[in-house]
N, C-alpha and C. Protein backbone atom coordinates (compact mmCIF):
# COMPACT_ATOMS: atom_id res chain seq x y z
N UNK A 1 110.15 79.37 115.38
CA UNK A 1 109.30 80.44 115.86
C UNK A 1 108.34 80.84 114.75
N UNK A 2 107.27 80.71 115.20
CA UNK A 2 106.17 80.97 114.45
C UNK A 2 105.90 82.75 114.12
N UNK A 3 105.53 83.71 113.47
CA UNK A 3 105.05 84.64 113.55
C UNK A 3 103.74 85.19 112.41
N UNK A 4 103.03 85.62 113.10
CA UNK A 4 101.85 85.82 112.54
C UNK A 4 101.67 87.31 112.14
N UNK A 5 101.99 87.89 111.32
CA UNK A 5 101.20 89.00 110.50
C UNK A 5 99.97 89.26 110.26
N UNK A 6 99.76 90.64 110.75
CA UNK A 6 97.88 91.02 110.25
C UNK A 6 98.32 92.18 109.71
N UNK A 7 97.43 92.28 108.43
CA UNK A 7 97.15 93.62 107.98
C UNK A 7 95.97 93.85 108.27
N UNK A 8 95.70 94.77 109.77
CA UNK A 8 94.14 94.80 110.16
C UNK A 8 93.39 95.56 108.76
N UNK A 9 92.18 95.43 109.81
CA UNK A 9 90.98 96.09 108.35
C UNK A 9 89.55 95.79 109.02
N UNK A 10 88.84 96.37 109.08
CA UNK A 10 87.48 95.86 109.56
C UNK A 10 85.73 95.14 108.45
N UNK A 11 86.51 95.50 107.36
CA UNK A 11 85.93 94.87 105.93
C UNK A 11 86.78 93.83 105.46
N UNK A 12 88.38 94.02 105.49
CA UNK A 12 89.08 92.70 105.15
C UNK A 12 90.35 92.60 106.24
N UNK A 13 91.02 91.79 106.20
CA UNK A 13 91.54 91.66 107.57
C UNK A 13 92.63 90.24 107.18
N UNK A 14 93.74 90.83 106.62
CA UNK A 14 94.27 89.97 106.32
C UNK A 14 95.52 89.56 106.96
N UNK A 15 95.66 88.09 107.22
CA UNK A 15 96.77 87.22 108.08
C UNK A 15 97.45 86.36 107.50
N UNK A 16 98.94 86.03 108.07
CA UNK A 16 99.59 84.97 107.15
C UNK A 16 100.51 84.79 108.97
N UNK A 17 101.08 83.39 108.42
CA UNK A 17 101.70 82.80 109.83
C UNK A 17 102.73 82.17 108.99
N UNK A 18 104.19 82.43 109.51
CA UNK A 18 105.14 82.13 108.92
C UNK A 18 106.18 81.85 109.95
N UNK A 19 107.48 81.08 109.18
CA UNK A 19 108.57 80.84 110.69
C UNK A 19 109.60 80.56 109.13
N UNK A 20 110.78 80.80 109.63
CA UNK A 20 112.16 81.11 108.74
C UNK A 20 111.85 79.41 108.12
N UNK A 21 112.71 78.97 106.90
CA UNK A 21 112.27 77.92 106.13
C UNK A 21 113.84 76.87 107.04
N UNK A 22 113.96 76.29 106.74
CA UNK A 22 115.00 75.33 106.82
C UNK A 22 116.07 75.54 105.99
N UNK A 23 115.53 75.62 104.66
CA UNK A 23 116.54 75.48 103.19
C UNK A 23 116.40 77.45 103.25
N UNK A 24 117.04 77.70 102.00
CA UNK A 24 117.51 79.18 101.61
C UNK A 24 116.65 79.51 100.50
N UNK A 25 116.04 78.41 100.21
CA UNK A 25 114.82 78.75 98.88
C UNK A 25 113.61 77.48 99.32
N UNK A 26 112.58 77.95 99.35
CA UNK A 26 111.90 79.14 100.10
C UNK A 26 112.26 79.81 101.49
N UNK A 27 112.57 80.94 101.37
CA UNK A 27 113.37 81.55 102.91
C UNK A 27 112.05 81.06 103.76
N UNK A 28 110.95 81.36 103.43
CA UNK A 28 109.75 81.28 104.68
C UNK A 28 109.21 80.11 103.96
N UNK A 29 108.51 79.27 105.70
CA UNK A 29 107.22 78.66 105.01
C UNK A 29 106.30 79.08 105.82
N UNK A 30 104.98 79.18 105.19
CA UNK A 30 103.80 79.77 105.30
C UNK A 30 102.97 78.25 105.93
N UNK A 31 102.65 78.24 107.07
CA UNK A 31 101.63 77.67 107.72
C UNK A 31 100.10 77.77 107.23
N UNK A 32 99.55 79.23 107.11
CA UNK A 32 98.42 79.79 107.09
C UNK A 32 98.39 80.97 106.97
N UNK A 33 97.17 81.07 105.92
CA UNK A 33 97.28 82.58 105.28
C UNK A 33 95.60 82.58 105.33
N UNK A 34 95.43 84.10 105.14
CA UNK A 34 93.79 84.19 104.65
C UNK A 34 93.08 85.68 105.21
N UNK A 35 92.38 85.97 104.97
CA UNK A 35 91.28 87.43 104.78
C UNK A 35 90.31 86.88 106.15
N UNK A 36 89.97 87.59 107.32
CA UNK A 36 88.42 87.75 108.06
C UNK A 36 88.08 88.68 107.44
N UNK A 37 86.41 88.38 106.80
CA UNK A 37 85.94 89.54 106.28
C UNK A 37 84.34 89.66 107.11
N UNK A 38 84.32 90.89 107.16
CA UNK A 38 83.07 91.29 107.90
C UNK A 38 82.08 92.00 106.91
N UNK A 39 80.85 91.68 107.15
CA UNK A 39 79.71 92.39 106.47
C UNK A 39 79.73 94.16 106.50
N UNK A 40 79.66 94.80 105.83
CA UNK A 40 79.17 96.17 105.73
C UNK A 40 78.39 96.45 106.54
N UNK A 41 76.81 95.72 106.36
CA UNK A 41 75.78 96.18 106.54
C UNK A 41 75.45 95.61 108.28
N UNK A 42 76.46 95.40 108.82
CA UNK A 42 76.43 95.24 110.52
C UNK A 42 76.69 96.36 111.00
N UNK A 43 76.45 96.17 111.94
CA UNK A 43 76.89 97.27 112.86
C UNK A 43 78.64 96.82 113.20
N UNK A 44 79.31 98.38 113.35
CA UNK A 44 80.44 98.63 113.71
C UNK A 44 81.03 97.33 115.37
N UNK A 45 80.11 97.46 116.44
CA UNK A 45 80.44 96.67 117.41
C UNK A 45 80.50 94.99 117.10
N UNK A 46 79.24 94.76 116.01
CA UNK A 46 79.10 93.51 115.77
C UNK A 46 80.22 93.06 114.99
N UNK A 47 80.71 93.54 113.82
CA UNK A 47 81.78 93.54 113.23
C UNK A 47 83.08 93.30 113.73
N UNK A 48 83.27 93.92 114.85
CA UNK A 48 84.81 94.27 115.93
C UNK A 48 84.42 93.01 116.36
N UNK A 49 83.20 92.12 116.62
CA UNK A 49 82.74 91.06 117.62
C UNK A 49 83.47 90.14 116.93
N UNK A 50 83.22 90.25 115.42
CA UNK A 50 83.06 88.77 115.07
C UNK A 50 85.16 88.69 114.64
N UNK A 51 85.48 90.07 114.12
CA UNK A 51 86.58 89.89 114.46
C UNK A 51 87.61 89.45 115.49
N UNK A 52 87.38 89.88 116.30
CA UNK A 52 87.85 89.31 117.63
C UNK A 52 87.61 87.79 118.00
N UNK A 53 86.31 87.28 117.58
CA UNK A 53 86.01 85.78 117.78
C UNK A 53 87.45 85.37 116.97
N UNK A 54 87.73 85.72 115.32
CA UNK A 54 88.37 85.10 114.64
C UNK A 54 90.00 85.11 115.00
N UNK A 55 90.16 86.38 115.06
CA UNK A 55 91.66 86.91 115.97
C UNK A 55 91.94 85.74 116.96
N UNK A 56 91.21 85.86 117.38
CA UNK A 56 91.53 84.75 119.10
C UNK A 56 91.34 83.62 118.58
N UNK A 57 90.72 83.09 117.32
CA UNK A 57 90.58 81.23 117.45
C UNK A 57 92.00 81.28 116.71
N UNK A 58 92.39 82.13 115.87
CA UNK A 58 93.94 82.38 114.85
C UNK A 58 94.88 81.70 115.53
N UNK A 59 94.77 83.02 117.04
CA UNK A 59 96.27 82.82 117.99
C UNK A 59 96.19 81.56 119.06
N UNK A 60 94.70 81.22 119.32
CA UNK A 60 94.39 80.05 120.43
C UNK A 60 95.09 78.69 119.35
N UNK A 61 94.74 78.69 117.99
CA UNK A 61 95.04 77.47 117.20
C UNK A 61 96.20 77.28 117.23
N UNK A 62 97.21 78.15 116.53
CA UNK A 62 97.99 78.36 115.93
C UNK A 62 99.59 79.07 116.84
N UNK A 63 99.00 79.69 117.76
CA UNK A 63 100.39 80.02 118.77
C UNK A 63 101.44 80.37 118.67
N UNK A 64 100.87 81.56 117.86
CA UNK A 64 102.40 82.67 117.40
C UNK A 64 103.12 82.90 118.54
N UNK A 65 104.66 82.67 118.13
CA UNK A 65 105.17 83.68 119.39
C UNK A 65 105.37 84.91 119.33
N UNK A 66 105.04 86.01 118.16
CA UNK A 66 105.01 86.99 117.69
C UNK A 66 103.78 87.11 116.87
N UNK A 67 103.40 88.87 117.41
CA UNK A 67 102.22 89.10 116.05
C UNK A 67 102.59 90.51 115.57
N UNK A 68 102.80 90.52 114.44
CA UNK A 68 103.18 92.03 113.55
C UNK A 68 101.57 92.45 113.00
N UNK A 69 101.40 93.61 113.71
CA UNK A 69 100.87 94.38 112.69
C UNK A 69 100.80 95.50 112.24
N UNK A 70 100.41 95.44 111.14
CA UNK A 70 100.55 96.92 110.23
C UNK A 70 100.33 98.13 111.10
N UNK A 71 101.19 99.58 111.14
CA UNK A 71 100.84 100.39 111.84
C UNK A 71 100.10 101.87 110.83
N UNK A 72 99.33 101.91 111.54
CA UNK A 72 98.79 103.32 110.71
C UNK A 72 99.63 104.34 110.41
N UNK A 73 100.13 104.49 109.50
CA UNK A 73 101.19 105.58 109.43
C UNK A 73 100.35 106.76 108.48
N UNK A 74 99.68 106.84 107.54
CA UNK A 74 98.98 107.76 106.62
C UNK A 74 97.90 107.58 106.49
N UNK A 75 96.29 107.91 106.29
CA UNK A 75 95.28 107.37 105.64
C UNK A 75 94.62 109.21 105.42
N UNK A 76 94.24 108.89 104.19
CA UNK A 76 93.70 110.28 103.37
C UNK A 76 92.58 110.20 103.93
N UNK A 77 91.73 109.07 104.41
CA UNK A 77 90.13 108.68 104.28
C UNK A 77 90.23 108.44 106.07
N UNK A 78 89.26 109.80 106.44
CA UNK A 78 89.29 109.53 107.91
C UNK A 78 88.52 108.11 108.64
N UNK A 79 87.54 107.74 107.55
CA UNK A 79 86.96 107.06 108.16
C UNK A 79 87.48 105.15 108.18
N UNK A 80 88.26 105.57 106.65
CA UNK A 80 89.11 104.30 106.63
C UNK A 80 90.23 104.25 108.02
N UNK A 81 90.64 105.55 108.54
CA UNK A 81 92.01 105.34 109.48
C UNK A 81 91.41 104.75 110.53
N UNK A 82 89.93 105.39 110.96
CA UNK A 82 89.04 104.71 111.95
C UNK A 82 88.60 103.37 112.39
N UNK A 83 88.05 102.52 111.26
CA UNK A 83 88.05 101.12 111.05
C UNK A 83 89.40 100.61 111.36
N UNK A 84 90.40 101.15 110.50
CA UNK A 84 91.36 100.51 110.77
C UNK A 84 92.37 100.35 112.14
N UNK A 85 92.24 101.57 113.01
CA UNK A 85 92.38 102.04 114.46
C UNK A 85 91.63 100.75 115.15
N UNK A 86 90.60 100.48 115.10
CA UNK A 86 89.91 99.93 115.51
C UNK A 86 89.84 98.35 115.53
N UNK A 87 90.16 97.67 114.35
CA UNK A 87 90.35 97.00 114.27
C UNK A 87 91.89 96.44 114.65
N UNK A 88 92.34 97.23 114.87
CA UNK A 88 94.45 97.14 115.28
C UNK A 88 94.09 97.18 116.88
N UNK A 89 93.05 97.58 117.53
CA UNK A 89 92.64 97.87 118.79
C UNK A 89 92.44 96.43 119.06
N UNK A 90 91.15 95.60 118.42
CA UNK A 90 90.97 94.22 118.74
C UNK A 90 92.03 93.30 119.02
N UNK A 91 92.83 93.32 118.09
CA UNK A 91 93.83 92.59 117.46
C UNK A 91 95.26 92.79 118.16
N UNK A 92 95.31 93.83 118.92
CA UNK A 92 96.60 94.25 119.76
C UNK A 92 95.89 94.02 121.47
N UNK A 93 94.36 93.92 121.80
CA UNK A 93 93.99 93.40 122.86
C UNK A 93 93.96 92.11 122.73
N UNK A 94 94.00 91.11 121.87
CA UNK A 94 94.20 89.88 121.79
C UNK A 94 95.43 89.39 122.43
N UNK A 95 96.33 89.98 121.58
CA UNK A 95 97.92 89.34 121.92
C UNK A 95 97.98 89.72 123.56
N UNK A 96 97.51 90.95 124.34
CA UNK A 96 98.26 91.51 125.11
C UNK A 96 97.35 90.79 126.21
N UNK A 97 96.15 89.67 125.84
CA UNK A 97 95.87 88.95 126.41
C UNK A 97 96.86 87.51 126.62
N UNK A 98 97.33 87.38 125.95
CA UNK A 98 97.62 85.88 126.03
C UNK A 98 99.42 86.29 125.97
N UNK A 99 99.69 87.27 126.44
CA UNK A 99 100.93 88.10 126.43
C UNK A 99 101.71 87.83 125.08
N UNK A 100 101.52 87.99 124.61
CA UNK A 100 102.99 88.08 123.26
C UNK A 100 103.25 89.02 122.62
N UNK A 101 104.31 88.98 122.44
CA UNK A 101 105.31 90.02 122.20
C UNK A 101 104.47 90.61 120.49
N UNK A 102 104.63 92.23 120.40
CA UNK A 102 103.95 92.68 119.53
C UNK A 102 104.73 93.46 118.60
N UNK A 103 104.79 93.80 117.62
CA UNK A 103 105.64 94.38 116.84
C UNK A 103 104.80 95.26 115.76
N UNK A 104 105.33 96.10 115.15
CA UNK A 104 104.65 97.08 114.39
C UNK A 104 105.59 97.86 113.24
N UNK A 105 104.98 97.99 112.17
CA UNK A 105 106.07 98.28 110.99
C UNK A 105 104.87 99.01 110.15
N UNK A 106 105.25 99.88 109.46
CA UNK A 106 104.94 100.84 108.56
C UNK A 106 104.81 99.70 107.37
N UNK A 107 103.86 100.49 106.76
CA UNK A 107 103.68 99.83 104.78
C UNK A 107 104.98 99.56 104.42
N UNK A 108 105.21 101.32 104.27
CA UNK A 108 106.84 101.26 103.45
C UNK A 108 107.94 100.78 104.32
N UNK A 109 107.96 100.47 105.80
CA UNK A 109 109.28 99.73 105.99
C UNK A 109 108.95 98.32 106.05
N UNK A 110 107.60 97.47 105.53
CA UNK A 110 107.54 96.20 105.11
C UNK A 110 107.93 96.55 103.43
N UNK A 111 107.42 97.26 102.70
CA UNK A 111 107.89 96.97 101.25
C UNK A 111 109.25 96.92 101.11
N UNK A 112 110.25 97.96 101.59
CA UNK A 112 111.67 98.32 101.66
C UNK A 112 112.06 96.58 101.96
N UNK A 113 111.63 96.23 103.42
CA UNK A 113 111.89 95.11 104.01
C UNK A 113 111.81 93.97 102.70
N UNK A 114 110.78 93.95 102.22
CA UNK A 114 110.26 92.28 101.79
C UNK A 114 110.98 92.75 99.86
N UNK A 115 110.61 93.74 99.35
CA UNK A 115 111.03 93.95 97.88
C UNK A 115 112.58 94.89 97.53
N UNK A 116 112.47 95.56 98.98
CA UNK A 116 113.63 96.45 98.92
C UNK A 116 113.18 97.52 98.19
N UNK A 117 112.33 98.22 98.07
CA UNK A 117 111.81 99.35 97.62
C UNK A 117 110.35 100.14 98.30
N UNK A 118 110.24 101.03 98.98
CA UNK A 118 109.10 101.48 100.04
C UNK A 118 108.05 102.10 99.24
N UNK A 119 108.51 102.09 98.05
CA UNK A 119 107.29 102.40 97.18
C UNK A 119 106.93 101.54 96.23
N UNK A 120 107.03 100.45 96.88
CA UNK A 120 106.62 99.50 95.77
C UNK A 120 105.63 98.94 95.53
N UNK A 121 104.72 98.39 94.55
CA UNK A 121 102.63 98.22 94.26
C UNK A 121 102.30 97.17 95.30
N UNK A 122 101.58 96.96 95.15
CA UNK A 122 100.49 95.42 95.91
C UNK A 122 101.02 94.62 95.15
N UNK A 123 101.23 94.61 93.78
CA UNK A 123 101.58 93.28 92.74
C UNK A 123 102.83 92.97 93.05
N UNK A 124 103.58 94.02 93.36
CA UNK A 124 105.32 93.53 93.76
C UNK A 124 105.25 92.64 95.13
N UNK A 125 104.80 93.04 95.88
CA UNK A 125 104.83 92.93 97.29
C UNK A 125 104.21 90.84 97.00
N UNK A 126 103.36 91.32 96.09
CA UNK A 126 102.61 89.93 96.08
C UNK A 126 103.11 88.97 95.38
N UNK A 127 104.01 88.80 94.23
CA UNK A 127 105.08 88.88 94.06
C UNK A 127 106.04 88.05 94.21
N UNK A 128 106.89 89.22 95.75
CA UNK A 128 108.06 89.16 96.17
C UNK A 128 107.29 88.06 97.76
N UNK A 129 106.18 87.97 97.61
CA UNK A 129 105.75 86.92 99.06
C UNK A 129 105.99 85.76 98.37
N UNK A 130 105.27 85.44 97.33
CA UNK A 130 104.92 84.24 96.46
C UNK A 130 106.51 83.62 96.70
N UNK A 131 107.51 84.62 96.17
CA UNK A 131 109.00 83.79 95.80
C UNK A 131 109.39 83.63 97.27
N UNK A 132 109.32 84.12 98.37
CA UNK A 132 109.60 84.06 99.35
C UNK A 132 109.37 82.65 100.03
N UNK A 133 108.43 82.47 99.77
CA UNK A 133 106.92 81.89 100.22
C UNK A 133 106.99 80.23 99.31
N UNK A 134 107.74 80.01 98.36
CA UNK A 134 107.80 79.27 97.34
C UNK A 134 106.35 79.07 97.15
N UNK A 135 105.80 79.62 97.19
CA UNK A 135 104.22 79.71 96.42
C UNK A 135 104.15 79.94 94.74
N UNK A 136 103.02 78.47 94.52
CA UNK A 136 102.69 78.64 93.06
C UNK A 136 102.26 80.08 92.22
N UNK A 137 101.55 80.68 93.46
CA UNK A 137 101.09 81.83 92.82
C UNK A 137 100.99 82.61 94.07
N UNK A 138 101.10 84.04 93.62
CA UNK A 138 101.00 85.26 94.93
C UNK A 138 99.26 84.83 95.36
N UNK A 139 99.45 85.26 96.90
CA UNK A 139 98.91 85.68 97.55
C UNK A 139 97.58 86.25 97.26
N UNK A 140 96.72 86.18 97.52
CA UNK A 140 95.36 87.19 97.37
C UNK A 140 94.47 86.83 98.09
N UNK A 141 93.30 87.63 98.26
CA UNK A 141 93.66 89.54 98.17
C UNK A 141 95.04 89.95 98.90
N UNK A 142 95.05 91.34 98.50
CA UNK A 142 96.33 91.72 98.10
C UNK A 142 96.53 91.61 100.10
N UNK A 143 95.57 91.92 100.91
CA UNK A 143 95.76 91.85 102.38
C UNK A 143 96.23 91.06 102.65
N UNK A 144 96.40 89.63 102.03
CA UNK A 144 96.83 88.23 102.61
C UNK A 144 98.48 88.54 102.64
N UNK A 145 98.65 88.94 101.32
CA UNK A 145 100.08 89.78 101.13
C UNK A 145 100.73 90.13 101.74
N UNK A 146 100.18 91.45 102.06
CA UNK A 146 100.53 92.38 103.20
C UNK A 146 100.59 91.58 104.40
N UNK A 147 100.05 90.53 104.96
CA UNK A 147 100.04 89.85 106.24
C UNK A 147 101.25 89.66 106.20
N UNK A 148 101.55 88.30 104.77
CA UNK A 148 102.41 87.43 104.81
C UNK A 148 104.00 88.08 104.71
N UNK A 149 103.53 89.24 104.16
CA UNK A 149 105.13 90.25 104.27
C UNK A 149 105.31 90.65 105.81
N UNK A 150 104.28 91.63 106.33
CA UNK A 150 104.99 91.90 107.83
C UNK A 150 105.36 90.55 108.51
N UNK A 151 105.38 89.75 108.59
CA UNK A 151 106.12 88.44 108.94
C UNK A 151 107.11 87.80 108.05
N UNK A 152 107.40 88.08 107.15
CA UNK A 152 108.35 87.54 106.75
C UNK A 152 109.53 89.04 107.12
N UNK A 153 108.80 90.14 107.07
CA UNK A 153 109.78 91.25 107.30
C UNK A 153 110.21 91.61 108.79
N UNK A 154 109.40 90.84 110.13
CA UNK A 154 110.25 90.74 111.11
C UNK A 154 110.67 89.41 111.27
N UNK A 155 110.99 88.49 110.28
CA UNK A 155 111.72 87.57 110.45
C UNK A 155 112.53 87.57 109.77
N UNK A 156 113.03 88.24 109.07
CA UNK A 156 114.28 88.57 107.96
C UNK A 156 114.79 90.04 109.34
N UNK A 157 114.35 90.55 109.63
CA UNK A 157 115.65 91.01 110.65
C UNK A 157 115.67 90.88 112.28
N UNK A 158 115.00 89.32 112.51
CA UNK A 158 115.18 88.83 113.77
C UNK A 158 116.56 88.79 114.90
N UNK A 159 117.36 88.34 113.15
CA UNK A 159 119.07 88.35 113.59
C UNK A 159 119.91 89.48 113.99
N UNK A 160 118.95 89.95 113.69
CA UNK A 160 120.20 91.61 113.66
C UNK A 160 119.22 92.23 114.97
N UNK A 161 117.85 91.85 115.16
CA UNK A 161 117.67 92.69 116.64
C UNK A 161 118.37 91.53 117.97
N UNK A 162 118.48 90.35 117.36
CA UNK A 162 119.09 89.37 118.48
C UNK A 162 120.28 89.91 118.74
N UNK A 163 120.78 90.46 117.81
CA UNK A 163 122.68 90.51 118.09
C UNK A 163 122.54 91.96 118.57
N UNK A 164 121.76 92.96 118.10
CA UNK A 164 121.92 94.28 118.99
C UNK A 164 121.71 94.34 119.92
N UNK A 165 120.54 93.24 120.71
CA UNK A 165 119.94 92.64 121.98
C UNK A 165 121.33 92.44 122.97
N UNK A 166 122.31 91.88 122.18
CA UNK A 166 123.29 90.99 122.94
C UNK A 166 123.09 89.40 122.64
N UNK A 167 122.47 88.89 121.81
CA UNK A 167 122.33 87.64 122.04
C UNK A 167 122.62 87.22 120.67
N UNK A 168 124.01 86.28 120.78
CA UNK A 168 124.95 85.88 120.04
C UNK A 168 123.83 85.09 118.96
N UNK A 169 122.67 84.24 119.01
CA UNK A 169 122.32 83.36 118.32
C UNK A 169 121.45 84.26 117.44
């Protein structure tokens, strides 16, 4: 099972696609990782456009059976929570097109999840993907990160919602 992580963003927009590893080191392997980045100087609709083009060629290519993304839980900067609303808007009408199952996790219950600490930097997080990830080197920008953690962090407790589910495997 494939699952795809976004840390939306409407300036950077970062994704990673992961599925549990085979071996116990690297727990994940990483398919595909990477940033959509949109121009500033567009307009807001054109921006959401070109995102959405990219969103949909992601999930049309690639065929997550899951997509995590980041949920807005705090933003000091109204206009950052906005973009980012917005862009979680594209990106959650995508999946709910092509029906798949959607999932949503806080910053700090991916950091807790992926480093075991909810206050932990971008460098940890990036890091604790890399070793995950058996990657030569972390992740970057730090969004690719953040992707590649909310997927590795609902696939590190897949087992435990299967068995509360009822389902022995």
């Amino acid at each position: 099972m494939f699952v795809l992580g976004i840390d939306p963003g409407l300036t950077r927009c970062g994704y990673g696609l992961l599925r549990r590893a085979a071996t116990n080191m690297p727990v994940f392997e990483a398919r595909t990782a990477g940033v959509i980045e949109t121009a500033k100087e567009l307009a807001v609709e054109q921006r959401l456009g070109l995102l959405s083009v990219e969103v949909e060629g992601l999930l049309d290519e690639f065929e997550p059976s899951v997509v995590v993304v980041e949920k807005i839980f705090f933003q000091t900067n109204v206009r950052t929570a906005v973009s980012v609303a917005q862009a979680s808007g594209v990106i959650l009408a995508a999946a709910a097109r092509r029906g798949l199952e959607v999932a949503h996790l806080t910053p700090n219950e991916v950091k807790l999840g992926v480093v075991g600490n909810g206050a932990a930097t971008k460098s940890q997080v990036q890091e604790m993907v890399a070793r995950l990830c058996g990657l030569a080197e972390p992740p970057s920008p730090p969004d690719v990160a953040d992707a590649m953690a909310l997927a590795a962090c609902y696939l590190s407790s897949a087992r435990l919602r299967s068995a509360i589910a009822g389902n022995p495997s």
